[in-house]
Protein backbone atom coordinates (compact mmCIF):
# COMPACT_ATOMS: atom_id res chain seq x y z
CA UNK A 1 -4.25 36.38 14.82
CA UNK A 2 -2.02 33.77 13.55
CA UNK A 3 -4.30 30.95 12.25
CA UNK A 4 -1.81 28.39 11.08
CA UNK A 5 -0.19 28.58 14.67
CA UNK A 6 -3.28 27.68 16.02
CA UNK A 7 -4.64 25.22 13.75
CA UNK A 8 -1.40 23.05 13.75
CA UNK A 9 -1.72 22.46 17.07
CA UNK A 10 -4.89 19.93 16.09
CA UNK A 11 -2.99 17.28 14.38
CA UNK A 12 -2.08 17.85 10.82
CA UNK A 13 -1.43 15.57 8.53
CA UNK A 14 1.31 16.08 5.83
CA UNK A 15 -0.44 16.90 2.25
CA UNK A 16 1.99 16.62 -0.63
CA UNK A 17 -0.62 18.41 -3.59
CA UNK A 18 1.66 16.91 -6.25
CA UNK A 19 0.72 13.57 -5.05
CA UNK A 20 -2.83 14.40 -4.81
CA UNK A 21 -2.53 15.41 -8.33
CA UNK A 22 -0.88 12.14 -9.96
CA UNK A 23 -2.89 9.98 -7.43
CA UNK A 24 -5.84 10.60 -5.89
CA UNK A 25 -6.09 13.35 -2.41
CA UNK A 26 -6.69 10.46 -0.20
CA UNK A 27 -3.93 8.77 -1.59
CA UNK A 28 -2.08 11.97 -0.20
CA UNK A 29 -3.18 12.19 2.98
CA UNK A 30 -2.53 8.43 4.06
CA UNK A 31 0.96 8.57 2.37
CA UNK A 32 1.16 11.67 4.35
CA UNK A 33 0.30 9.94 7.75
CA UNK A 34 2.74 6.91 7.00
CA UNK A 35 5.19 9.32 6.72
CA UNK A 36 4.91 10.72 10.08
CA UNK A 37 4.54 6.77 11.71
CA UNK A 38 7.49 5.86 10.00
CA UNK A 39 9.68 8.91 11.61
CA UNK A 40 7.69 7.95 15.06
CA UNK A 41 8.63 4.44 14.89
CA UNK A 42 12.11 4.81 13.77
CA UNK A 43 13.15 7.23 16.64
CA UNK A 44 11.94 4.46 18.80
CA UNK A 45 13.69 1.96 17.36
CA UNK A 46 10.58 -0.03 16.44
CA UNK A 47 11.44 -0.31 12.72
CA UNK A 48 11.11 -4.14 11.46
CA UNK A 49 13.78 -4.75 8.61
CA UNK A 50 12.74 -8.04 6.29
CA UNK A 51 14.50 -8.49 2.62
CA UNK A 52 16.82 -4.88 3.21
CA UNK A 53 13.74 -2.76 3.68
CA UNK A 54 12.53 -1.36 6.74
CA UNK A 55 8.87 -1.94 7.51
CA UNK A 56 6.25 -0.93 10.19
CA UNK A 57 2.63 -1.71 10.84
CA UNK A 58 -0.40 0.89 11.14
CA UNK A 59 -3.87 -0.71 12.04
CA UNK A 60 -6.95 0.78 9.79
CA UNK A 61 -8.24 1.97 13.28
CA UNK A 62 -5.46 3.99 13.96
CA UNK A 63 -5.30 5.40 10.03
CA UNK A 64 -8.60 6.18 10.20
CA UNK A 65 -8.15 8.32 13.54
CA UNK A 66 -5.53 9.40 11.89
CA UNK A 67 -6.94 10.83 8.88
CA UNK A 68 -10.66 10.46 9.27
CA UNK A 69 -10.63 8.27 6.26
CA UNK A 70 -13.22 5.04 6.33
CA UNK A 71 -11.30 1.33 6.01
CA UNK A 72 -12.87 1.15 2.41
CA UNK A 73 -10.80 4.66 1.63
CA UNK A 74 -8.20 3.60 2.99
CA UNK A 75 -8.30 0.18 0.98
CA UNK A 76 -8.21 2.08 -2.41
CA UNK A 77 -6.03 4.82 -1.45
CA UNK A 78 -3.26 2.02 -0.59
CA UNK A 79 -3.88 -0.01 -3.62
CA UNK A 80 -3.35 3.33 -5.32
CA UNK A 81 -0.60 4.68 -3.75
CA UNK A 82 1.21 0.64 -4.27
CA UNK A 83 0.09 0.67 -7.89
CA UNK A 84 1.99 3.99 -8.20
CA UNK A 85 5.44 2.68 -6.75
CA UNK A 86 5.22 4.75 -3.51
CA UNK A 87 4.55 1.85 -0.99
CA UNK A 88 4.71 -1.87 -0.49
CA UNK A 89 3.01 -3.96 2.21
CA UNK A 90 3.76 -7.15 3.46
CA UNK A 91 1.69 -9.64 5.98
CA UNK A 92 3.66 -10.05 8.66
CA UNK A 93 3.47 -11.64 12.20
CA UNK A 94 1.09 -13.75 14.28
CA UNK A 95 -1.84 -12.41 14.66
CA UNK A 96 -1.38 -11.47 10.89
CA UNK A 97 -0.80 -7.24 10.45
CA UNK A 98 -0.07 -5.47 7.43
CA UNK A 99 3.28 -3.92 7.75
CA UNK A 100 4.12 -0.46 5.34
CA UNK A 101 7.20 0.17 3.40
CA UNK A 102 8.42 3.72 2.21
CA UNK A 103 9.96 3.41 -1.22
CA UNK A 104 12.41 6.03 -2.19
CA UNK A 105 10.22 7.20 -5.52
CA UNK A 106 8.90 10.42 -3.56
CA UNK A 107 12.89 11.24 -2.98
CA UNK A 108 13.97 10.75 -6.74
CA UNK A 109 10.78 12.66 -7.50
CA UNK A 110 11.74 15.82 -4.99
CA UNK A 111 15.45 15.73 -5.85
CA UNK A 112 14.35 16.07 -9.76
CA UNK A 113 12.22 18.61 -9.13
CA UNK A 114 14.90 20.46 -7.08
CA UNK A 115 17.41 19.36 -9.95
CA UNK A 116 14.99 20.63 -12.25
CA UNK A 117 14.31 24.18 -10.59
CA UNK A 118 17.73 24.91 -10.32
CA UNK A 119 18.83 24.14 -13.80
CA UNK A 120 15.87 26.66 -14.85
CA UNK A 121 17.26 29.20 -12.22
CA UNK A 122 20.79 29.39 -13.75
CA UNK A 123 19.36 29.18 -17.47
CA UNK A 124 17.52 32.37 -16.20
CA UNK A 125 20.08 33.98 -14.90
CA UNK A 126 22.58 33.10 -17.52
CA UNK A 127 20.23 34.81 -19.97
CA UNK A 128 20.38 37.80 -17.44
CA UNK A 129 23.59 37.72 -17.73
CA UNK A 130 23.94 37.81 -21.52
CA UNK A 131 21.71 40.43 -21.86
CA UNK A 132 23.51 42.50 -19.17
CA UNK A 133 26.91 42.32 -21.16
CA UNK A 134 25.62 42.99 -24.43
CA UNK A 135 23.91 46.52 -23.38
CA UNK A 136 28.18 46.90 -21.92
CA UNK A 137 30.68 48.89 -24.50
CA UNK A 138 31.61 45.93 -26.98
CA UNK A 139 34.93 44.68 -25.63
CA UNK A 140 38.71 44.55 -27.41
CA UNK A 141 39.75 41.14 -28.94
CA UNK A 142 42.09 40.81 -26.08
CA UNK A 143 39.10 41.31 -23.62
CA UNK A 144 36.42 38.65 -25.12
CA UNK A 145 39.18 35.97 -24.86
CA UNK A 146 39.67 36.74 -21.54
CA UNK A 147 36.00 36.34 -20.92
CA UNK A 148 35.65 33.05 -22.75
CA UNK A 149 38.82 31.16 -20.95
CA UNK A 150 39.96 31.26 -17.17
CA UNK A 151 43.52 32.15 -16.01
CA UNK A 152 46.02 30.17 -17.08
CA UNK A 153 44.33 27.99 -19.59
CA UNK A 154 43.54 28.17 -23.29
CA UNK A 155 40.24 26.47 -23.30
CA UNK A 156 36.75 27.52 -22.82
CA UNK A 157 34.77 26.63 -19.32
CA UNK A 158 32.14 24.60 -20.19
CA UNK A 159 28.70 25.69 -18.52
CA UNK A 160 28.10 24.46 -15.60
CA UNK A 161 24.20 23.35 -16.39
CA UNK A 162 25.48 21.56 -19.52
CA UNK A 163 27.31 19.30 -17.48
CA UNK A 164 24.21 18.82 -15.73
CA UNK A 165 22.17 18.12 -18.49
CA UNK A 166 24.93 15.49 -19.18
CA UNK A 167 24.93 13.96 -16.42
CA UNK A 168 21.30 13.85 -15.83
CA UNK A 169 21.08 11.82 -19.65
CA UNK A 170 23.24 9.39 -17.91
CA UNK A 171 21.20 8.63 -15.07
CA UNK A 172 18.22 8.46 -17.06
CA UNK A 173 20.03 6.06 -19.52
CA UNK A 174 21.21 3.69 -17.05
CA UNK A 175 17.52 4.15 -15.26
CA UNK A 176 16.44 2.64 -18.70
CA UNK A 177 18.48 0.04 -18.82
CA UNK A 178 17.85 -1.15 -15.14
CA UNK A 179 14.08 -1.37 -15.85
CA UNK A 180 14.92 -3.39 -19.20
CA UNK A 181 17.16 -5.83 -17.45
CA UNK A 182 14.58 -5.70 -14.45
CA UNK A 183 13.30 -9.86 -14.04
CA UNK A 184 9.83 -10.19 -12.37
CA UNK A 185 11.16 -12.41 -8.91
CA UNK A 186 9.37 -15.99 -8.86
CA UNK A 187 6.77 -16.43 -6.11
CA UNK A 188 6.00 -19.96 -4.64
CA UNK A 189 2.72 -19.84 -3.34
CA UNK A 190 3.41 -23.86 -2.51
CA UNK A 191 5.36 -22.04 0.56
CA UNK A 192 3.22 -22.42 3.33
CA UNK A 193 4.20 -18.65 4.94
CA UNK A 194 4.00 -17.21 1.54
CA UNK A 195 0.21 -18.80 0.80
CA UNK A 196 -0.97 -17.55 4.12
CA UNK A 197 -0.19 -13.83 3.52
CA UNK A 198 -0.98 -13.88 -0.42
CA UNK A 199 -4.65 -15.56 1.12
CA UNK A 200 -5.26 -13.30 3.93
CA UNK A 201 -4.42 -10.45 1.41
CA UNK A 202 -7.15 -11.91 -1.07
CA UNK A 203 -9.76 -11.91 1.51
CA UNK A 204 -9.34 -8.40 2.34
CA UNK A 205 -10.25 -7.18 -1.03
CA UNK A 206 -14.04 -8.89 -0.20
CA UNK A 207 -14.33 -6.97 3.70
CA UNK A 208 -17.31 -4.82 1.93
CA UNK A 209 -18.67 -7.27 0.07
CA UNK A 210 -19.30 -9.79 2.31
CA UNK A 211 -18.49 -8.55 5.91
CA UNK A 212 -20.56 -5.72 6.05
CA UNK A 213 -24.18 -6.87 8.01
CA UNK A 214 -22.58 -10.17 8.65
CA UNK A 215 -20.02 -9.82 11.02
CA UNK A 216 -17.87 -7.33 13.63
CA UNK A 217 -14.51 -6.54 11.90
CA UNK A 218 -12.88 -8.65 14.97
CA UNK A 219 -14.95 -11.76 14.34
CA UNK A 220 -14.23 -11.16 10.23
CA UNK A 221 -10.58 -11.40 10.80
CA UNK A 222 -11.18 -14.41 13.09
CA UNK A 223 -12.59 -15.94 10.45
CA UNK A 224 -10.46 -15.51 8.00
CA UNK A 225 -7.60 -16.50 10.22
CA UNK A 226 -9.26 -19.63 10.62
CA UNK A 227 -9.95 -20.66 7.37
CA UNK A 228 -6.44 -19.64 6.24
CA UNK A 229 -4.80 -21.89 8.49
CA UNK A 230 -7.43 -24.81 7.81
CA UNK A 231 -6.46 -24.37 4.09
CA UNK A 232 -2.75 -24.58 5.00
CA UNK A 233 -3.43 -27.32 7.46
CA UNK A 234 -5.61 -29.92 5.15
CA UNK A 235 -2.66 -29.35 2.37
CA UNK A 236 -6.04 -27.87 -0.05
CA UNK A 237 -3.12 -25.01 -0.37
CA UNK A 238 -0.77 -27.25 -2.64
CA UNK A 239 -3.37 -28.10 -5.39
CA UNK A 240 -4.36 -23.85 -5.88
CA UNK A 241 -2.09 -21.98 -8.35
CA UNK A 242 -0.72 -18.77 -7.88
CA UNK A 243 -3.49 -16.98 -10.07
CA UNK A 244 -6.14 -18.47 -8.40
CA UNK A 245 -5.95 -17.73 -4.97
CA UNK A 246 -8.13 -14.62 -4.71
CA UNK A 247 -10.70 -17.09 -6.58
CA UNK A 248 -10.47 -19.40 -4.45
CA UNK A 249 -10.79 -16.64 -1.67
CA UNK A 250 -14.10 -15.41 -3.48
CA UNK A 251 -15.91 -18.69 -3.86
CA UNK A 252 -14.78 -19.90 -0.22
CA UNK A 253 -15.67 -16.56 1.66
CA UNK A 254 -19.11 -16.11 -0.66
CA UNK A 255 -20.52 -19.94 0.85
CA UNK A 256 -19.18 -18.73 4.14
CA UNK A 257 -21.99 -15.73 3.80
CA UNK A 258 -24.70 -17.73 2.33
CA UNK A 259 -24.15 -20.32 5.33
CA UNK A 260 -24.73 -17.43 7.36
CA UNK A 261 -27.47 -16.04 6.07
CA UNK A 262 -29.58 -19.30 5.85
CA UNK A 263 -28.62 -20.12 10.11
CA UNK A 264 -30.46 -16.57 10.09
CA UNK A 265 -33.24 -17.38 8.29
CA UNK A 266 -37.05 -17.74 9.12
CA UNK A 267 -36.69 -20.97 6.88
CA UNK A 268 -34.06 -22.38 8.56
CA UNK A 269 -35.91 -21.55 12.03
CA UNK A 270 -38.91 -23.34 11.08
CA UNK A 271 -37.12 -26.15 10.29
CA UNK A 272 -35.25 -26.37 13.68
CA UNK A 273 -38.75 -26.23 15.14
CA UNK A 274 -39.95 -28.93 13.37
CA UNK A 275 -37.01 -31.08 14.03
CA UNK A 276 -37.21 -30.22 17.98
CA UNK A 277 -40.94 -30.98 18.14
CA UNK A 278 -40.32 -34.07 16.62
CA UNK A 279 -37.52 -34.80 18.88
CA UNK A 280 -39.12 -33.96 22.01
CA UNK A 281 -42.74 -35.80 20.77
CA UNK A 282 -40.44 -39.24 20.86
CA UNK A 283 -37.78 -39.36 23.63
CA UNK A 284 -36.89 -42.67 22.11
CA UNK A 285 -36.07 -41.51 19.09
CA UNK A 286 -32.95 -40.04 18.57
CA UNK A 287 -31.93 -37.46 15.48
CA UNK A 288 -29.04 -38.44 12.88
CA UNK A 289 -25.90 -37.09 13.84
CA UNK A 290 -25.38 -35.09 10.66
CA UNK A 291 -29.03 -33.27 11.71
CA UNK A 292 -28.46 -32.56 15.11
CA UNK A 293 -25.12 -31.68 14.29
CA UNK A 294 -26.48 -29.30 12.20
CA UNK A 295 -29.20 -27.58 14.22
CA UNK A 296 -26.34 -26.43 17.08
CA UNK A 297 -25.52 -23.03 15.57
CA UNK A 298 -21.97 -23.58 15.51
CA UNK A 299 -19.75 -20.49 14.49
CA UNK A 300 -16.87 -22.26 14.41
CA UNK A 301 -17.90 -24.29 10.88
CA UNK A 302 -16.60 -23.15 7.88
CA UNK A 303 -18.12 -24.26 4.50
CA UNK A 304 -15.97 -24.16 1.67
């Protein structure tokens, strides 16, 4: 019985163990998967190219059908796999989606390990070699020149995984010096597109915290839409630096939860029964507007 026939035939995903190794195995499997989308969306022609890099969205409901891995796994295991160089997302679109892009580390990675194990190879079997001629009858003088130069010329070949080793000094050099001449590029988070996704990025990093027991995942990205574009909107987005947006994400998103939770509470409830009975003892008298504002459960508010 052939097992691997069988069992490929239930969706695999791609496992690179080297990458599991360096990384983390969940890191492995989702690079694996975005792998696999980004062939599937290419041959379709559904690749978006922004800045000379060719991007494509996955939804965390179709990763994690994917790959069985939860949205917090997934969370980590692309923070990971970015911090390591392999990917980079970008927020992109309306509605808002997190688009993937494929750097070319895993290549240079694979093509040096290839590099690497051939470079062993011929070291092994240029030792092979030298062994093999020495157990031969020494040769004349005559002979051992003709082994050291080819036909025709007077000087010696140089070995063909010396010039490698050369060569591959070179690239490393000039690797060097493109990561010592490398400039950080400026981001202005004053641009209105470029606050939005740097925000809506920030508030992903506090789904658990705050989402979980509060609200659906479709009524947390809602929300967050929604107070993105307010932000943008009031021009609140101008006065917060760079460095402080994901604070400013924190702070905003925790009084959106403790809002929440008091609408939901038994104290809040007794005081909307109060404040009906006492509306409803005195027909003439009518409630402030900032009280009966507040006693309509409005979802829409947000209170940062």
């Amino acid at each position: 019985m052939k097992l691997m026939s069988i069992l490929s035939g239930q969706g695999f995903v791609m496992y690179n163990k080297q990458l599991a190794k360096s990384v983390s195995v969940n890191a492995a499997i989702i690079f694996g998967q975005l792998c696999a989308s980004y062939e599937s969306f290419n041959s379709k022609g559904m690749i978006t190219v922004k800045d000379a890099k060719e991007y494509f969205f996955l939804t965390s409901d179709t990763l994690e059908e994917e790959t069985a891995l939860t949205y917090k796994q997934q969370l980590k295991a692309v923070k990971d796999l970015e911090k390591a160089g392999y990917i980079e997302t970008k927020i992109m679109g309306v509605p808002s989606k997190k688009y993937f892009f494929i750097t070319d580390k895993i290549v240079q990675e694979l093509f040096n390990e290839v590099n690497s194990s051939s470079e062993k190879r011929e070291d092994l079997e240029s030792t092979s070699n030298r062994e093999a001629v020495v157990q031969k009858v020494t040769p004349s003088y005559d002979q051992k020149e003709n082994l050291g130069m080819p036909k025709g010329h007077s000087k010696v070949v140089q070995k063909g995984s010396s010039i490698k080793k050369k060569n591959k000094k070179e690239k490393d050099k000039n690797k060097e010096d493109k990561i010592d001449n490398y400039q950080e590029p400026i981001i202005n988070s004053h641009n209105p597109q470029v606050f939005k996704a740097l925000l809506l990025e920030g508030t992903d990093d506090f789904y658990t915290q705050f989402a979980i027991g509060r609200w659906e995942k479709n009524e947390w990205n809602k929300l967050m839409e929604r107070f993105v574009n307010e932000t943008i909107q009031s021009g609140r987005y101008e006065k917060i630096p760079l460095d402080k947006i994901k604070g400013y994400a924190y702070v905003s998103i925790k009084n959106m939860a403790d809002h929440s939770d008091y609408k939901k509470s038994e104290e809040f409830k007794e005081y909307k029964e109060v404040m009906e009975q006492l509306a409803s003892n005195d027909t003439s008298t009518h409630l402030p507007f900032h009280v009966s504002n507040f006693l309509e459960d409005d979802d829409n508010e947000l209170p940062y």
